[in-house]
Every structure is written in C-alpha cells, then in structure tokens.
N, C-alpha and C. Protein backbone atom coordinates (compact mmCIF):
# COMPACT_ATOMS: atom_id res chain seq x y z
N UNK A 1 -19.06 21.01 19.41
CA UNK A 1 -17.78 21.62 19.12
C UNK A 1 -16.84 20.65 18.42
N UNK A 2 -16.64 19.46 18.93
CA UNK A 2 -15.97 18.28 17.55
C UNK A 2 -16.22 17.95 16.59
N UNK A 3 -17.53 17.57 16.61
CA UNK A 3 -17.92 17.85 15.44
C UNK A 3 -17.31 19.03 14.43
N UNK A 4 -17.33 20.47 14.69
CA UNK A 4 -16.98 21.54 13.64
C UNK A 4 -15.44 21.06 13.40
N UNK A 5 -14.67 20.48 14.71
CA UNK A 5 -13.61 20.52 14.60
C UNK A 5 -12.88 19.59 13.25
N UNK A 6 -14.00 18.40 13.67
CA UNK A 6 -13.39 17.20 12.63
C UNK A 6 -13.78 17.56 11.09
N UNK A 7 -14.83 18.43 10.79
CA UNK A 7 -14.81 18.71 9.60
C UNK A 7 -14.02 19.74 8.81
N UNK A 8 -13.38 20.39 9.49
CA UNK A 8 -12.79 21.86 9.24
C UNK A 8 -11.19 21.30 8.42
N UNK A 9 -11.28 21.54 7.56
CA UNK A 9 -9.78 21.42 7.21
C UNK A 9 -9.15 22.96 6.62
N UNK A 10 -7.58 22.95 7.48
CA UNK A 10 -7.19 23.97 6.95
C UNK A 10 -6.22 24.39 5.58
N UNK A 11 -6.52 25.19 4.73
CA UNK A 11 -5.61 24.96 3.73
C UNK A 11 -3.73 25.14 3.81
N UNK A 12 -3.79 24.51 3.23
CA UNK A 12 -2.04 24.47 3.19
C UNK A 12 -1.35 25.11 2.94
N UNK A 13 -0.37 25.83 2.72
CA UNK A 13 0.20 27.23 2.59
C UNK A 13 1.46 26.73 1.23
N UNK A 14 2.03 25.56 1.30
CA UNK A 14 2.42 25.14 0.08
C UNK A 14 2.28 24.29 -1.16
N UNK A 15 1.09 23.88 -0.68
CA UNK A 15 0.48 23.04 -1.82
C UNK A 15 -0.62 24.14 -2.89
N UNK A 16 -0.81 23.49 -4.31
CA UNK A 16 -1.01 24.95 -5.22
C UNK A 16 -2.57 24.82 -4.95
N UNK A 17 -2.70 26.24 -4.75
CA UNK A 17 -3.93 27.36 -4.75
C UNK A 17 -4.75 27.10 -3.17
N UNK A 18 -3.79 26.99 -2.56
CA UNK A 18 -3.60 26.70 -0.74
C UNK A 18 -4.86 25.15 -0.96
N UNK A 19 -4.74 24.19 -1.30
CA UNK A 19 -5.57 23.15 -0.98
C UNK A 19 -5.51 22.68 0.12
N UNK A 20 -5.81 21.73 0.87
CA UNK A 20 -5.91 21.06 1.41
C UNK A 20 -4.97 19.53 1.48
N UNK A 21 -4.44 18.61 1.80
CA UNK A 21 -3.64 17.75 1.59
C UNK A 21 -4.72 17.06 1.39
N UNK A 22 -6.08 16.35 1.54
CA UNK A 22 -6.40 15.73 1.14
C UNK A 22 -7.24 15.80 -0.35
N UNK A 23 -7.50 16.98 -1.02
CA UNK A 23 -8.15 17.57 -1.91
C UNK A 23 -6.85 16.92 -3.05
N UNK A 24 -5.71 17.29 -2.49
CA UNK A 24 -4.66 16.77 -3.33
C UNK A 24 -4.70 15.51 -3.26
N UNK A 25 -4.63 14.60 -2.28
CA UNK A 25 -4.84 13.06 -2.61
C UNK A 25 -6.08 12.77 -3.34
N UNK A 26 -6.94 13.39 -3.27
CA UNK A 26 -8.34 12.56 -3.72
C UNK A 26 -8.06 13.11 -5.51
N UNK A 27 -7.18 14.06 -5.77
CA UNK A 27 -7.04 14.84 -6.70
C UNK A 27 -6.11 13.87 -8.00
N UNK A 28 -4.80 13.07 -7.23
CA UNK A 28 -4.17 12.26 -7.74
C UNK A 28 -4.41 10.88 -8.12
N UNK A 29 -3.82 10.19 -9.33
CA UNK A 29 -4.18 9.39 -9.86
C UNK A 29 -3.88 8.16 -8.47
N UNK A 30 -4.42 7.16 -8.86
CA UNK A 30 -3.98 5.97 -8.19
C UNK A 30 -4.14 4.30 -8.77
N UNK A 31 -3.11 3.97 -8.80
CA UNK A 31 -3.19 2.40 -8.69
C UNK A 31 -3.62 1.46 -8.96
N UNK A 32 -3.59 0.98 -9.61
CA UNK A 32 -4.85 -0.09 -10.23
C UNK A 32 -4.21 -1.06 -10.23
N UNK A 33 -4.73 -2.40 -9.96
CA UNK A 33 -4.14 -3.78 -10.23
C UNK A 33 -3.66 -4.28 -11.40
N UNK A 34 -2.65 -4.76 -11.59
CA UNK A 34 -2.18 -5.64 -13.00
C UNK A 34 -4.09 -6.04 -13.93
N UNK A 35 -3.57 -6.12 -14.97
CA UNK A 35 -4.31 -6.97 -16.09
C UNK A 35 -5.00 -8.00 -15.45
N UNK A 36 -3.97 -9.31 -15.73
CA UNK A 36 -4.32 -10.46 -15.27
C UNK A 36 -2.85 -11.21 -15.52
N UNK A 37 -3.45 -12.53 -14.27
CA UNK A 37 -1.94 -13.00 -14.29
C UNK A 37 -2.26 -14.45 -15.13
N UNK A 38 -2.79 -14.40 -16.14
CA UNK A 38 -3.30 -15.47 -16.98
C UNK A 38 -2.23 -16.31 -17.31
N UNK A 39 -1.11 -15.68 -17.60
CA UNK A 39 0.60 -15.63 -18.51
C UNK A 39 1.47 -16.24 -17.39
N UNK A 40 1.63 -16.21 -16.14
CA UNK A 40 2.07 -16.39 -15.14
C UNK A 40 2.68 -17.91 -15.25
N UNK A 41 3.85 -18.45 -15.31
CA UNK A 41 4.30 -19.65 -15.81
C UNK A 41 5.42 -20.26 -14.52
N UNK A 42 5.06 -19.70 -13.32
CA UNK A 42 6.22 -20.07 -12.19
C UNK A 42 5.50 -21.18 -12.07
N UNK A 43 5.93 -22.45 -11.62
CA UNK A 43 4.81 -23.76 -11.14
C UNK A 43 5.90 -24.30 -10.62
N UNK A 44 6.96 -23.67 -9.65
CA UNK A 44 8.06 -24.25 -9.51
C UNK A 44 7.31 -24.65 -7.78
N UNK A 45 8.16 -25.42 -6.98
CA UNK A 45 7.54 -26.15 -5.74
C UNK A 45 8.88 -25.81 -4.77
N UNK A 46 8.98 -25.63 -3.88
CA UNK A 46 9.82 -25.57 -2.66
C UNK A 46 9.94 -26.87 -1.45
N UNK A 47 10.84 -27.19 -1.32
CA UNK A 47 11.27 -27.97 0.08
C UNK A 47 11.71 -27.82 1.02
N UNK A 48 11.08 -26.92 1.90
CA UNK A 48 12.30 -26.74 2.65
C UNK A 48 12.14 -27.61 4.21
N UNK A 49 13.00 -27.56 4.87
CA UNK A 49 13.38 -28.32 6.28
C UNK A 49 13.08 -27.37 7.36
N UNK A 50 12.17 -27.71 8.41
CA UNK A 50 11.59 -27.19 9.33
C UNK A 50 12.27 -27.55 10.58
N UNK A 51 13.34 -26.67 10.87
CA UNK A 51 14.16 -27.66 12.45
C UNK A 51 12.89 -27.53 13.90
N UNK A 52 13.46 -27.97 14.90
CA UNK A 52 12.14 -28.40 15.55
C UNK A 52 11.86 -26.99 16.44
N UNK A 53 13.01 -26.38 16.29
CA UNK A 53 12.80 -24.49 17.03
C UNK A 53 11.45 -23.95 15.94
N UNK A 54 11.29 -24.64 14.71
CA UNK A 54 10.31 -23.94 13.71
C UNK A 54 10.96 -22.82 12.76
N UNK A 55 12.09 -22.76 12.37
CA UNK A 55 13.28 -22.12 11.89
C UNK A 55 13.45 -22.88 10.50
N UNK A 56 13.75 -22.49 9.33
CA UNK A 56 13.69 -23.16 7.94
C UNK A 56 15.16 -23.16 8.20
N UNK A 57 15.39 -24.73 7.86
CA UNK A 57 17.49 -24.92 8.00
C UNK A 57 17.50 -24.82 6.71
N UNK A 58 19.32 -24.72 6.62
CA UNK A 58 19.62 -23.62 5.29
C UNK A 58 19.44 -25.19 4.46
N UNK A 59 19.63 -25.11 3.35
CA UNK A 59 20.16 -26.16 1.86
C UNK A 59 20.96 -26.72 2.20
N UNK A 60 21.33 -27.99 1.58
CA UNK A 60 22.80 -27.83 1.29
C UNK A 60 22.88 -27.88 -0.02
C-alpha cells in the first residue's frame, strides 16, 4: 500500500493542463555554473585579529 502511495502524484488544479508540481520543475530551465573564473583578478589578502573569545576584533 506505500508503495502505490509514494508513486501516485496528484495533479494540480492551478498549474497549466492540471500537471503535477514536479512535471513543472523537471519541465523548467535550470542553472548552470559561470563560464570560468579564468579573468578573476581579486588576489587581495586579509588580516584580521582573533580576540581570545575567537571573535574577529574590529580595525582600526
């Protein structure tokens, strides 16, 4: 009987031509990673001060 249960999806009453919500996700585009970060020119370095609670103290 869980089994039928977990496969059964019911269609949706406002999404178009009653789909399913996931028929619509698998349906939509998605995401892809940048190019490449070949170009990427930050090489900047940080200092910061570690008080002994383990808390970064501000600048001055």
């Amino acid at each position: 009987m869980i089994d039928r249960f977990t496969v059964y999806q019911r269609p949706h009453r406002s999404l178009p031509h009653r789909a399913t919500p996931a028929t619509v996700y698998t349906a939509l585009p998605k995401a892809l990673p940048a190019a490449g970060r070949d170009t990427d020119t930050h090489t900047g370095v940080r200092h910061d001060r570690i008080d002994d609670t383990g808390v970064t103290a501000d600048r001055a």
